[in-house]
Protein backbone atom coordinates (compact mmCIF):
# COMPACT_ATOMS: atom_id res chain seq x y z
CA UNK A 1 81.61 -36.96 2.63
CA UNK A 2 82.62 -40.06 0.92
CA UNK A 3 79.66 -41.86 2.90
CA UNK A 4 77.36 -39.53 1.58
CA UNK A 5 78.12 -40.21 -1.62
CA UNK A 6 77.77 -43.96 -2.06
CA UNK A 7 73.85 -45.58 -0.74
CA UNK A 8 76.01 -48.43 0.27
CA UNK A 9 77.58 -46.72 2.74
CA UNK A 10 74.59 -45.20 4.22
CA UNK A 11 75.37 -46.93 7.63
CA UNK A 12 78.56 -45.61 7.90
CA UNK A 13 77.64 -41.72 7.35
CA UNK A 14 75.31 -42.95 10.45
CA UNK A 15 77.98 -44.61 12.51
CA UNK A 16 79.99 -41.58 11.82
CA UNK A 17 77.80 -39.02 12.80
CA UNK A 18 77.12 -40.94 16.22
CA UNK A 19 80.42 -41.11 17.06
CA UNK A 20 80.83 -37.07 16.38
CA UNK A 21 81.14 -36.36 13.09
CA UNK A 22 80.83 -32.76 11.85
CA UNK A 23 77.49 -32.90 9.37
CA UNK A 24 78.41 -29.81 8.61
CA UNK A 25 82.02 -30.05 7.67
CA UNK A 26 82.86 -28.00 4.06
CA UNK A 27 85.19 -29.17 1.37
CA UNK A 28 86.02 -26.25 -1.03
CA UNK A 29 87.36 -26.51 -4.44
CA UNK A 30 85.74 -28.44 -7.76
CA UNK A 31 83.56 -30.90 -5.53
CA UNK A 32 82.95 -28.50 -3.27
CA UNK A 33 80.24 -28.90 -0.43
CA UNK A 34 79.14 -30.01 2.53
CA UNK A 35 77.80 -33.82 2.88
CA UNK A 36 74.20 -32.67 2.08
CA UNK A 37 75.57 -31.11 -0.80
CA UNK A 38 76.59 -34.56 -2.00
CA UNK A 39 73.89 -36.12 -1.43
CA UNK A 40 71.80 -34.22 -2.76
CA UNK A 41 73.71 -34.05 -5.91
CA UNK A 42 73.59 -37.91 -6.21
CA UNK A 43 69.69 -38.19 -5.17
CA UNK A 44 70.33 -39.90 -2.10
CA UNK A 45 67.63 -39.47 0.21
CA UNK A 46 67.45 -41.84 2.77
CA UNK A 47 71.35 -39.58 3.32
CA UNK A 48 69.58 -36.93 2.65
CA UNK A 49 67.12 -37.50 5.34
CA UNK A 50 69.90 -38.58 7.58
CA UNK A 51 72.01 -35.70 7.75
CA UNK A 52 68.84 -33.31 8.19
CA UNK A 53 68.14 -35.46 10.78
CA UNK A 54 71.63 -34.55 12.32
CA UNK A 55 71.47 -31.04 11.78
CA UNK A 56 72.62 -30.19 8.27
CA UNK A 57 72.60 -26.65 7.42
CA UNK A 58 70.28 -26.53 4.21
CA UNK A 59 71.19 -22.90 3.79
CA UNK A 60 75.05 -23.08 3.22
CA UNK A 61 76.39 -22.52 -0.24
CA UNK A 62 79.16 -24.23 -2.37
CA UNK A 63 82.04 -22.32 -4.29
CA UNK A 64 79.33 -21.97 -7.17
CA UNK A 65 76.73 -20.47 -4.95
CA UNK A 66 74.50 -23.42 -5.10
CA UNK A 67 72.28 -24.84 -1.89
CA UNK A 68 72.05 -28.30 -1.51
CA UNK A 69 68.16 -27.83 -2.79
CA UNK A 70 69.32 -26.01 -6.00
CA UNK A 71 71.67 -29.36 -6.91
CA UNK A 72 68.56 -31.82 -6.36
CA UNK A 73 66.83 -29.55 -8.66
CA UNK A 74 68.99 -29.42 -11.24
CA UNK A 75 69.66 -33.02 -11.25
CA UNK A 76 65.87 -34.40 -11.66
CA UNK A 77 66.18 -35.49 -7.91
CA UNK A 78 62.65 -35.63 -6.83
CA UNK A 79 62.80 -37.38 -3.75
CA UNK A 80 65.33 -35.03 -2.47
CA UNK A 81 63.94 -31.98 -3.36
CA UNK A 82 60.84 -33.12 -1.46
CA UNK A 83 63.00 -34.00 1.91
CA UNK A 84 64.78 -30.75 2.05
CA UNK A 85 61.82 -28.61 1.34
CA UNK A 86 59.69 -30.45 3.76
CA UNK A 87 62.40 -29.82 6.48
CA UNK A 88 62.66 -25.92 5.70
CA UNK A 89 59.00 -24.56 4.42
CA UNK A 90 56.73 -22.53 5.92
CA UNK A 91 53.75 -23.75 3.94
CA UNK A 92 53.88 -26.62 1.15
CA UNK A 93 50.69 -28.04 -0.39
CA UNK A 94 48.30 -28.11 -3.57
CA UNK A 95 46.89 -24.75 -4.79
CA UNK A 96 45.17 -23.69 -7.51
CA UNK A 97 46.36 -20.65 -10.09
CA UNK A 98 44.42 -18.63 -12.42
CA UNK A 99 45.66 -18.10 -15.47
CA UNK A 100 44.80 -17.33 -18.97
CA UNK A 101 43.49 -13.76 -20.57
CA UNK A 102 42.00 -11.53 -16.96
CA UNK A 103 38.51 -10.91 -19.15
CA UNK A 104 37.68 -14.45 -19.27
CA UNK A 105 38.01 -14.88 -15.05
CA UNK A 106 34.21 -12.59 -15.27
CA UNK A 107 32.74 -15.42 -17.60
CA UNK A 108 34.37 -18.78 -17.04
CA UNK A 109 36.68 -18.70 -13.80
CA UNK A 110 36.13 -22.47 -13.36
CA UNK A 111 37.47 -22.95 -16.57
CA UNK A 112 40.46 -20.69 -15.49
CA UNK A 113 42.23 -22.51 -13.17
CA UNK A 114 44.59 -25.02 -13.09
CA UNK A 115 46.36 -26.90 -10.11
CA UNK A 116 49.69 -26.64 -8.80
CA UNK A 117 51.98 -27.50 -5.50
CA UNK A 118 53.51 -24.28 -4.04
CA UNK A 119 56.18 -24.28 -1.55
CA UNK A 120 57.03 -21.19 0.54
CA UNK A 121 60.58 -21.33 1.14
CA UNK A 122 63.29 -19.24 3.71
CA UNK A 123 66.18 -18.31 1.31
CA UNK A 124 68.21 -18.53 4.73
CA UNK A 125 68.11 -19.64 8.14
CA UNK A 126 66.19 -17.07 10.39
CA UNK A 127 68.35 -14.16 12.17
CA UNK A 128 67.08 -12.21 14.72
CA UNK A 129 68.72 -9.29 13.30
CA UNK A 130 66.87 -8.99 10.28
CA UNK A 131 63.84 -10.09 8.54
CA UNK A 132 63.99 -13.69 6.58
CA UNK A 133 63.52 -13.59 2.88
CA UNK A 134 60.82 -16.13 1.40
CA UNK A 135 60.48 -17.30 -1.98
CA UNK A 136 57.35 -19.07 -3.63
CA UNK A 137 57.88 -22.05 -5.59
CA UNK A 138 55.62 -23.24 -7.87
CA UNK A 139 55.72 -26.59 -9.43
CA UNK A 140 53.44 -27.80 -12.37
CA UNK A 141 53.14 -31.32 -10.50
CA UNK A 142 54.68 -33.04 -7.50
CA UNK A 143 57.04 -35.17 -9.81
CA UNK A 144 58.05 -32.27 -10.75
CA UNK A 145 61.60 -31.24 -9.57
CA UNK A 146 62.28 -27.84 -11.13
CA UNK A 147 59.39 -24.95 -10.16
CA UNK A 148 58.18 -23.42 -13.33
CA UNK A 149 58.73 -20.25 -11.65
CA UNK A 150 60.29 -18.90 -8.45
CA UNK A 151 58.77 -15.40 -6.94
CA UNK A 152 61.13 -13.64 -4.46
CA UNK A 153 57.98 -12.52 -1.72
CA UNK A 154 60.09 -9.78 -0.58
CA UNK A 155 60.12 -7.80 -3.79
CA UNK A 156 56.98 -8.51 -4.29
CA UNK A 157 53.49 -6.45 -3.51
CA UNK A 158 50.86 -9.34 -1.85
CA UNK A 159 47.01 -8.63 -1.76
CA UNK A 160 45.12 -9.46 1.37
CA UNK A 161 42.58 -12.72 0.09
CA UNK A 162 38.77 -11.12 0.65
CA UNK A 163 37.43 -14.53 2.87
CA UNK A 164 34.40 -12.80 2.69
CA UNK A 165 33.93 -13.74 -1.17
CA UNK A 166 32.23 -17.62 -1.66
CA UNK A 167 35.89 -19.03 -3.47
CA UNK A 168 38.66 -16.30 -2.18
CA UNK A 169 41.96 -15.38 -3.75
CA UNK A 170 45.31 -13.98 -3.31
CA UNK A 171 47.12 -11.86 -5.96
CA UNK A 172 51.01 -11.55 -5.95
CA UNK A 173 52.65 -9.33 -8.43
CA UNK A 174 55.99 -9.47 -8.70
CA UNK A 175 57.81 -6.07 -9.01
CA UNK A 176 60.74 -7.70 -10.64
CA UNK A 177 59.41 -9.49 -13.49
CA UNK A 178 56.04 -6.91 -13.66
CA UNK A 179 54.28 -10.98 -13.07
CA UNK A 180 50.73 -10.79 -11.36
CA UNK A 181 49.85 -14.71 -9.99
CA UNK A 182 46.44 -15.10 -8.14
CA UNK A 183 46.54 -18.24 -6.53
CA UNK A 184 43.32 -19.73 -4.69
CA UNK A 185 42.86 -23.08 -2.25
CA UNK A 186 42.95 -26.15 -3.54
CA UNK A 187 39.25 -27.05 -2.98
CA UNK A 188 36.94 -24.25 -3.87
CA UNK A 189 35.94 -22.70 -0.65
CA UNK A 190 38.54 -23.24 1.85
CA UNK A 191 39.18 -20.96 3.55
CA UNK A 192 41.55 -22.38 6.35
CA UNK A 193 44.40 -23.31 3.34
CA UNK A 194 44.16 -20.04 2.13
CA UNK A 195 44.76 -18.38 5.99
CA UNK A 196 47.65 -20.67 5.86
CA UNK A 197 49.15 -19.57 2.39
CA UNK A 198 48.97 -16.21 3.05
CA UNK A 199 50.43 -15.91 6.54
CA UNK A 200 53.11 -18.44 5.28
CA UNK A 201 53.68 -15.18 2.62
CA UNK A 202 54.10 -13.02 5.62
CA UNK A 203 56.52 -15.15 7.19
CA UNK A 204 54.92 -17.48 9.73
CA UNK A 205 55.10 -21.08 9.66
CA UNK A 206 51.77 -23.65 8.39
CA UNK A 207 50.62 -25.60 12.30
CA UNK A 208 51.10 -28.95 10.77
């Protein structure tokens, strides 16, 4: 854990998890977390990417209830944020959302869109016992460390994208929050990304 924390000892949280270190060990109390956790915290990512590497658990909580992913967002961390969500997502990739007054979509839908980078996310590590939970991310940018908004896909209603339409959407309303996002692919027309995004909403995993 103290390796983790320091990107001068980057070598040694190597050495030591070649010669059997547990990536996973957890350290409870004011600090409390596993490695990743501390990595994360400090924006670390070539440790970052090293203890994924190694089999960190992205999923486990500290005392406060916070994921390794949650400290790199609240920190600014970028790069991390990036490497953790590119080890656990099911889709991840530049969309387009349509926003702005529902009247106006009729006259000037062009107009009506702006892009974004949505990341479909497992809140925890598949069981076979019960059905994973997924989360949509969406992020104004890809600098951008904090999503603007997070929609939890299970307590939410999705609409089936109409492929037969010339530049097809997909609507999500969120039952919580009484939100309706219709998101459509990045380039006008494709079709494929939007396949993608929406079976990534139902639970199976972008072919990379």
């Amino acid at each position: 854990m103290v390796a983790s924390m320091r990107p001068d000892l980057l070598n040694v949280a190597k050495a030591l998890l070649e010669l059997g270190a547990n990536v996973n060990a957890y350290r409870p109390g004011s600090h409390a977390g596993t490695a990743l956790h501390h990595a994360a915290k400090k924006g670390l990512d070539p440790t970052v990417h090293l203890l994924l590497s190694h089999g960190a658990n992205p999923f486990i909580t500290n005392d406060d209830c916070n994921t390794a992913l949650d400290l790199a967002r609240e920190k600014g961390h970028v790069n991390v944020v990036r490497a953790i969500e590119g080890r656990i997502s099911l889709f991840s990739g530049w969309m387009r959302e349509n926003y702005g007054p529902g009247f106006l979509e009729a006259f000037a839908p062009q107009f009506m869109t702006r892009k974004i980078w949505a990341v479909i996310l497992p809140r925890e590590a598949r069981s076979p016992t019960r059905p994973v939970k997924l989360e949509l991310a969406i992020y104004p940018e890809l600098q951008a460390a904090k999503p603007r908004v997070v929609v939890k896909l299970w307590k939410s209603q999705l609409e089936e994208p109409k492929y037969n339409l010339a530049d097809p959407s997909m609507t999500i309303f969120d039952k919580v929050t009484k939100s309706r996002y219709k998101l459509l692919p990045a380039y006008e027309g494709d079709k494929q990304q939007l396949r993608s995004f929406y079976s990534a909403c139902c639970g199976m995993a972008q072919v990379i």
